[in-house]
Protein backbone atom coordinates (compact mmCIF):
# COMPACT_ATOMS: atom_id res chain seq x y z
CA UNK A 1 -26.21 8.53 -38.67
CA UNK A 2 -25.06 5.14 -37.18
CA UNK A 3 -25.96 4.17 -33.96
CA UNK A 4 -22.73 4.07 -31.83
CA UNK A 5 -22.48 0.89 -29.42
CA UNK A 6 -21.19 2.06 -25.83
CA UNK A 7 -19.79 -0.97 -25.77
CA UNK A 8 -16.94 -0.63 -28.74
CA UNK A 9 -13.88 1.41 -28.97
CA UNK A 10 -14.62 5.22 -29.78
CA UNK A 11 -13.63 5.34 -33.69
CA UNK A 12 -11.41 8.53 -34.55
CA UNK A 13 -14.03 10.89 -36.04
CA UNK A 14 -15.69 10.48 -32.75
CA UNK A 15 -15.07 13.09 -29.86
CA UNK A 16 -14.93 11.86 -26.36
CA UNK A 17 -15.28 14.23 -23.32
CA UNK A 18 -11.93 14.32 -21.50
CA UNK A 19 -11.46 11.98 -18.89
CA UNK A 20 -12.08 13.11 -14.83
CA UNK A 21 -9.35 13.29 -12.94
CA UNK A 22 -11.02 11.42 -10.18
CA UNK A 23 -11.85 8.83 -12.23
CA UNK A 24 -8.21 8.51 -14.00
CA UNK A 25 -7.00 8.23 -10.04
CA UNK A 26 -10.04 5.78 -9.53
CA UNK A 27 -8.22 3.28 -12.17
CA UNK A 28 -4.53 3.56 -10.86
CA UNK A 29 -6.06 2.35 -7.66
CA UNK A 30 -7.90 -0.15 -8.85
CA UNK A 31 -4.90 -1.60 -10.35
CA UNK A 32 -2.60 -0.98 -7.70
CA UNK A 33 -5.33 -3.20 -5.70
CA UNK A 34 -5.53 -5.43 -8.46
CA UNK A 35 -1.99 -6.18 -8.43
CA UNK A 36 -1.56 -6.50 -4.52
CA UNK A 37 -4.11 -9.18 -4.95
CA UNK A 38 -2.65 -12.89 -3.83
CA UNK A 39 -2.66 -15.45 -6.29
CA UNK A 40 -1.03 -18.24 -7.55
CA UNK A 41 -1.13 -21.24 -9.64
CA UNK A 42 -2.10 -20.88 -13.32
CA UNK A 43 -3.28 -17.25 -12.41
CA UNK A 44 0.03 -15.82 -11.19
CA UNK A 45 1.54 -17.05 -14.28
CA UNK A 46 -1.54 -15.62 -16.69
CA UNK A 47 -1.45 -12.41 -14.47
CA UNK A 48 -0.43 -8.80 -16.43
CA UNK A 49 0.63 -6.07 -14.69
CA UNK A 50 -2.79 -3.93 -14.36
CA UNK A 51 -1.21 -0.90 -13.52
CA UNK A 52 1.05 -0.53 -16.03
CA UNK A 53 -1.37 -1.44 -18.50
CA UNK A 54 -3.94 1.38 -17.01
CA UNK A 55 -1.02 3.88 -16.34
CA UNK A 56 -0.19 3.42 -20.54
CA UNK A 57 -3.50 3.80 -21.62
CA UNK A 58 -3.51 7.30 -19.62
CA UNK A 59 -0.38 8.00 -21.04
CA UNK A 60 -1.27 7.22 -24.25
CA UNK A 61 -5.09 8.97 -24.21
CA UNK A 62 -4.22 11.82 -21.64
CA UNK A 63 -1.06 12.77 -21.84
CA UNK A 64 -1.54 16.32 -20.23
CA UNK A 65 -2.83 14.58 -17.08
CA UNK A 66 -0.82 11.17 -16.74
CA UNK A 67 3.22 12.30 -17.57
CA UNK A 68 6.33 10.51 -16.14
CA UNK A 69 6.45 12.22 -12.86
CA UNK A 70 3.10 10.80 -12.22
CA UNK A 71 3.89 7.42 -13.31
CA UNK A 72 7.65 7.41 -11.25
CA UNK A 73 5.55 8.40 -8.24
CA UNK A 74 2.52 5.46 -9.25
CA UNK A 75 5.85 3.03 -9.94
CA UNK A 76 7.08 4.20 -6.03
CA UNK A 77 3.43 3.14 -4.61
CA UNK A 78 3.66 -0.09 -6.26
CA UNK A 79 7.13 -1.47 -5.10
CA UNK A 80 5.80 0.12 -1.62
CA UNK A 81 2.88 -2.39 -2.45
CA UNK A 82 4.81 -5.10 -3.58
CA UNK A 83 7.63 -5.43 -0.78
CA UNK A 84 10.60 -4.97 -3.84
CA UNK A 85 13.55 -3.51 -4.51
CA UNK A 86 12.57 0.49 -4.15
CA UNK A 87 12.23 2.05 -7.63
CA UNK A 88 12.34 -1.03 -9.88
CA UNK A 89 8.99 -0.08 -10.83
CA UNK A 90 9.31 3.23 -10.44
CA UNK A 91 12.40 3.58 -13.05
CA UNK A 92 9.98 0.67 -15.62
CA UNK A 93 7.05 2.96 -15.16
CA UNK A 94 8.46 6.13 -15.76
CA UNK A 95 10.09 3.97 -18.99
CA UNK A 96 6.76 2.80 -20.10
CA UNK A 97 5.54 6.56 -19.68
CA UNK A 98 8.74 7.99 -21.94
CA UNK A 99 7.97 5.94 -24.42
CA UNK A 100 3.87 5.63 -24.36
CA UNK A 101 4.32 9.66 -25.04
CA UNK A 102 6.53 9.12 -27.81
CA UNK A 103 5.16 6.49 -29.56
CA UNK A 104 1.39 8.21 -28.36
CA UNK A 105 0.18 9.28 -32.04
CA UNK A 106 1.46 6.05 -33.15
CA UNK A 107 -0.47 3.58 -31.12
CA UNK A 108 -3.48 5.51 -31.97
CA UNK A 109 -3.10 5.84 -35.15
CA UNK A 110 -4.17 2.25 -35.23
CA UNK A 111 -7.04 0.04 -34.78
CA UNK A 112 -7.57 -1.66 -31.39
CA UNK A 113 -6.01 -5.43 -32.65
CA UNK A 114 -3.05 -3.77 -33.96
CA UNK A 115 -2.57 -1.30 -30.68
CA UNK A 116 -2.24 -4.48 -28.94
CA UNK A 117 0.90 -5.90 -30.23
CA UNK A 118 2.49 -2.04 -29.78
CA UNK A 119 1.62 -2.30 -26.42
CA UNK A 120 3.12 -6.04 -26.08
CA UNK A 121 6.44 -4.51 -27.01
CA UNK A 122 5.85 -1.63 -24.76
CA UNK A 123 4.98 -3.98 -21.62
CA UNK A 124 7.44 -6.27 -22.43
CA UNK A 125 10.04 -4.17 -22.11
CA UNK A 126 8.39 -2.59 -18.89
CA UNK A 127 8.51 -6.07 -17.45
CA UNK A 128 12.32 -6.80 -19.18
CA UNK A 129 13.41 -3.68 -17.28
CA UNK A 130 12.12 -4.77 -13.79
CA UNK A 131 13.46 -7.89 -14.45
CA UNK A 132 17.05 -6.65 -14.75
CA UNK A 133 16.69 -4.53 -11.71
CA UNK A 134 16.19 -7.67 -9.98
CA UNK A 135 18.48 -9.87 -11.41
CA UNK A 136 21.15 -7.46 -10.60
CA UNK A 137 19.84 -7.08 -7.16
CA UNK A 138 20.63 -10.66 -6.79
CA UNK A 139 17.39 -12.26 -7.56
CA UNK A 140 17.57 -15.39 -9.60
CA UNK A 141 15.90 -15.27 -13.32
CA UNK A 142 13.01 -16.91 -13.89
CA UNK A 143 11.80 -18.78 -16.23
CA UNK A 144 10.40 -17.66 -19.95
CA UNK A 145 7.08 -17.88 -18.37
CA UNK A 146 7.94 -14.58 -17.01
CA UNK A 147 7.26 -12.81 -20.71
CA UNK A 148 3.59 -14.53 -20.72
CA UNK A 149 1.67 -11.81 -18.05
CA UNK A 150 2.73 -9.10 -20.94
CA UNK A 151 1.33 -11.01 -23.36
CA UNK A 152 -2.14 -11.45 -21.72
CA UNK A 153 -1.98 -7.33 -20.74
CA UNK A 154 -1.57 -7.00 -24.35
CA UNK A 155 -4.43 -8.87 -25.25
CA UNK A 156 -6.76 -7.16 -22.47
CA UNK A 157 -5.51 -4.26 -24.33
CA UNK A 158 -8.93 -3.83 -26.29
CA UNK A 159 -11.12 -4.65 -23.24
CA UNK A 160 -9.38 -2.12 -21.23
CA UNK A 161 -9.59 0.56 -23.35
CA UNK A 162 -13.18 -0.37 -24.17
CA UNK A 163 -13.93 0.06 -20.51
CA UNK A 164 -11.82 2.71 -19.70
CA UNK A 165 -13.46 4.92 -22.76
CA UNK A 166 -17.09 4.25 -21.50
CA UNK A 167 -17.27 7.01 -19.54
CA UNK A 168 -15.73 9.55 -21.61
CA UNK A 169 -18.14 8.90 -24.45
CA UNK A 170 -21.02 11.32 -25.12
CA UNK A 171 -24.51 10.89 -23.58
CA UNK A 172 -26.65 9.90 -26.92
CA UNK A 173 -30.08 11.52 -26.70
CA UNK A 174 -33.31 9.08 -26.96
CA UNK A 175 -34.57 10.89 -30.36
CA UNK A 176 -31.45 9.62 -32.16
């Protein structure tokens, strides 16, 4: 048998022990944090929405747990977090959710590289969706730059699931 590296994505055959809730609620926090962070410059533009791209890899691995209730309800915290319009992210979230369950067996149907550029089109049109609340709140619309944090979530895509799968993987005894 091959040794498995904790430190790649699980591969179908293999069986991973479902995830804790307290550590699925662990994440969502650390990317609501994440994304109440202050930055600017370079980063702000380079910055992905963490919480969307940890709330759609829960939807997408455990979709018992993670559903659209809990990501309108995530989406409230964040525009409670972020100071906007209340239930722009809420409605994108619970979006990203809908579709992250439909498109579930899908996305994982794939390898990691190829997940990615489903979940670009997912996150861009989370972001495209927030964006029009906005606009039609009166906001002005920014610039294309605006389409380049999806992009970068995207491309974390692999790391994050990497991560997020490392605890879920079985313990591999010494002998092996």
């Amino acid at each position: 048998m091959a040794q498995l590296s904790p430190f790649a994505a699980a591969r179908p055959e293999e069986i991973l022990r479902p995830a804790k809730p307290w550590f699925v609620l662990f994440t969502l926090l650390c990317g609501l944090v994440v994304n109440a962070l202050p930055v600017s410059g370079v980063v702000l533009l380079l910055k992905p929405d963490f919480l969307a791209l940890v709330l759609l890899y829960w939807c997408i691995q455990e979709p018992r747990l993670i559903s659209v209730g809990i990501a309108w309800c995530v989406g409230l915290l964040m525009d409670v977090t972020d100071a906007t319009v209340f239930g722009q992210h809420a409605l994108a979230y619970a979006v990203l959710a809908y579709a992250a369950e439909y498109f579930r067996r899908r996305v994982l149907r794939f390898p990691l590289w190829q997940q990615a550029a489903q979940v670009a089109v997912l996150l861009l049109a989370c972001s495209v969706l927030v964006l029009v609340i906005r606009v039609v709140g009166g906001a002005p619309a920014p610039r294309w730059t605006y389409a380049v944090g999806p992009l970068v979530g995207a491309l974390l895509w692999p790391l994050i699931t990497v991560a997020l799968q490392w605890p879920q993987r079985p313990r591999r005894s010494a002998e092996r």
